[in-house]
N, C-alpha and C. Protein backbone atom coordinates (compact mmCIF):
# COMPACT_ATOMS: atom_id res chain seq x y z
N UNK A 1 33.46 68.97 -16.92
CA UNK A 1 32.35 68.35 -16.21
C UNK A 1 31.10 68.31 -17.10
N UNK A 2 31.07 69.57 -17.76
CA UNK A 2 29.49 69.41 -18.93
C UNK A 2 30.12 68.48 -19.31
N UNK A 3 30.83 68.17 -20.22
CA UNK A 3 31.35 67.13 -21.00
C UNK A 3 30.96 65.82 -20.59
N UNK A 4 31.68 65.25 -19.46
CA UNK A 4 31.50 64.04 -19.27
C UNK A 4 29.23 63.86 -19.22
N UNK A 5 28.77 64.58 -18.57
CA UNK A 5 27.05 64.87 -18.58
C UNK A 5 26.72 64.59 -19.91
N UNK A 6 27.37 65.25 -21.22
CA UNK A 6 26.67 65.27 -22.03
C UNK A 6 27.32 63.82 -22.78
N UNK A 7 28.12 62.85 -21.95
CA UNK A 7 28.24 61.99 -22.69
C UNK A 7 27.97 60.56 -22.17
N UNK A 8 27.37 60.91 -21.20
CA UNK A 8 26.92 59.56 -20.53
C UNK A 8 25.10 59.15 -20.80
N UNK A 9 24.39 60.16 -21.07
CA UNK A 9 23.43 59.58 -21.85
C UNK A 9 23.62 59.14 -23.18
N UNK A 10 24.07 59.99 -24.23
CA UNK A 10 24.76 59.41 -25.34
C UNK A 10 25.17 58.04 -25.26
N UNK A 11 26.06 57.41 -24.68
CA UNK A 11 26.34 56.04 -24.26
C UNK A 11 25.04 55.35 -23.67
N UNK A 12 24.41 55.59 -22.87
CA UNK A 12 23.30 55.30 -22.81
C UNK A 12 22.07 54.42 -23.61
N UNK A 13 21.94 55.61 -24.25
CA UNK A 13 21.47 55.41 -25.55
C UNK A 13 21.57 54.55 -26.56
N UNK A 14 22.99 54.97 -26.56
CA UNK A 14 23.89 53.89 -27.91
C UNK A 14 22.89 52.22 -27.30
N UNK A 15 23.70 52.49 -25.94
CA UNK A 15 23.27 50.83 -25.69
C UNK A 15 22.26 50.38 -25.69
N UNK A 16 21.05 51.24 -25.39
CA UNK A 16 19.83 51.21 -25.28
C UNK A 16 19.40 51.00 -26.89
N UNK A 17 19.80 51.20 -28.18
CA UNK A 17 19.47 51.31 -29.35
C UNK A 17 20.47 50.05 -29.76
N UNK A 18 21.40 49.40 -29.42
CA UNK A 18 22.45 48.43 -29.43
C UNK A 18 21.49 47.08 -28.97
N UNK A 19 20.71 46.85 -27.89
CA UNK A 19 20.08 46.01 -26.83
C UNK A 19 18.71 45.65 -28.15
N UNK A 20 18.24 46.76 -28.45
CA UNK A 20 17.30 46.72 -28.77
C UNK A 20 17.37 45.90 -30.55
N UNK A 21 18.48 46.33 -30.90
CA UNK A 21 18.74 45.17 -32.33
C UNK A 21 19.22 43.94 -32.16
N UNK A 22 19.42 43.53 -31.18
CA UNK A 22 20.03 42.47 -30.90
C UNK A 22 18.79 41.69 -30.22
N UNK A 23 18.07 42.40 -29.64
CA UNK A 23 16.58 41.80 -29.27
C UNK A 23 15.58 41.28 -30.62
N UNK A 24 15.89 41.91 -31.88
CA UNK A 24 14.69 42.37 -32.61
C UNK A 24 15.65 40.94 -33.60
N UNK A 25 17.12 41.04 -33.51
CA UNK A 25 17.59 39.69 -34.30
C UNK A 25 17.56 38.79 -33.95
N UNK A 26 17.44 38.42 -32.22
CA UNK A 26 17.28 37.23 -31.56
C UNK A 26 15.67 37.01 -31.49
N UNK A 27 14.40 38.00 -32.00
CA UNK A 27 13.42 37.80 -32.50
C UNK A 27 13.22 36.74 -33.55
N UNK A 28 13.85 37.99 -34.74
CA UNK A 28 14.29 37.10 -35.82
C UNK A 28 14.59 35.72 -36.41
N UNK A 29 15.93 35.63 -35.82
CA UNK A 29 16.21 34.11 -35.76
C UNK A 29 15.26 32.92 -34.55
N UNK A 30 14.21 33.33 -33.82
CA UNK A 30 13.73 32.48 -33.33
C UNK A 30 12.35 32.11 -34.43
N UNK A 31 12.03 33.14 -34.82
CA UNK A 31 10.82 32.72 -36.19
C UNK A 31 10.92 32.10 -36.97
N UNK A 32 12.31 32.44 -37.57
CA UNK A 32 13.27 31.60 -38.89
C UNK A 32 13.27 30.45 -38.19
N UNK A 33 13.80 29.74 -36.89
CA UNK A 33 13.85 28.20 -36.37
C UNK A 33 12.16 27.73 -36.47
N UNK A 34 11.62 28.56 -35.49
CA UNK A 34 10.07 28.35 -35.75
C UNK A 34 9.65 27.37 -37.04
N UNK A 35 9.69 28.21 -37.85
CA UNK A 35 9.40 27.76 -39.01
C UNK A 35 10.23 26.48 -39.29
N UNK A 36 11.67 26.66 -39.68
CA UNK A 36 12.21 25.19 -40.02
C UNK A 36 11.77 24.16 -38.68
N UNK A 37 11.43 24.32 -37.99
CA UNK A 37 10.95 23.06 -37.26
C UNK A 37 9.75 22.82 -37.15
N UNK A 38 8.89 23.82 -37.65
CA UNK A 38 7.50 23.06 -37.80
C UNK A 38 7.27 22.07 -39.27
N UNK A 39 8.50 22.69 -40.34
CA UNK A 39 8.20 22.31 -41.82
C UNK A 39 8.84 20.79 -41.34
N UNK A 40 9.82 20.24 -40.32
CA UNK A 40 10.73 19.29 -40.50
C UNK A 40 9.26 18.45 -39.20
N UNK A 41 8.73 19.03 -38.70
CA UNK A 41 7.73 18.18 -38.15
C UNK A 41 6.62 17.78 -39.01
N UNK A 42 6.21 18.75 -40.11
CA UNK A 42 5.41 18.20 -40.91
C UNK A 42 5.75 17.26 -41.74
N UNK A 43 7.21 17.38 -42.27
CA UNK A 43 7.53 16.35 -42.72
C UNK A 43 7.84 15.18 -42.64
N UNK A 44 8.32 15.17 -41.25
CA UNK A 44 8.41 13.80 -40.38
C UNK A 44 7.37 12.92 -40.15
N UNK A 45 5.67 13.86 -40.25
CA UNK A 45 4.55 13.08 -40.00
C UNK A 45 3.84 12.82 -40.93
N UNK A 46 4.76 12.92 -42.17
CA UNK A 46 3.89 12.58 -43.75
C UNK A 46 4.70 11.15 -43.74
């Protein structure tokens, strides 16, 4: 019974630290588009 206690925050966690890189890459890749679509709008209006 400790056992299963001491392993369900652990999992927890994991996911909670799992959620959170996957937040910070879907950050990521929205800046990286950001950018290529403002450079392909500037270029479109030259």
């Amino acid at each position: 019974m400790d056992r299963s206690l001491g392993v369900i925050p652990r999992s927890i966690d994991e996911s909670k630290s799992q959620s959170f890189r996957i937040a910070k890459t879907i950050l990521k890749v929205h800046k990286e588009v950001q950018v290529i679509v403002l450079n392909l709008l500037q270029f479109t209006n030259l």
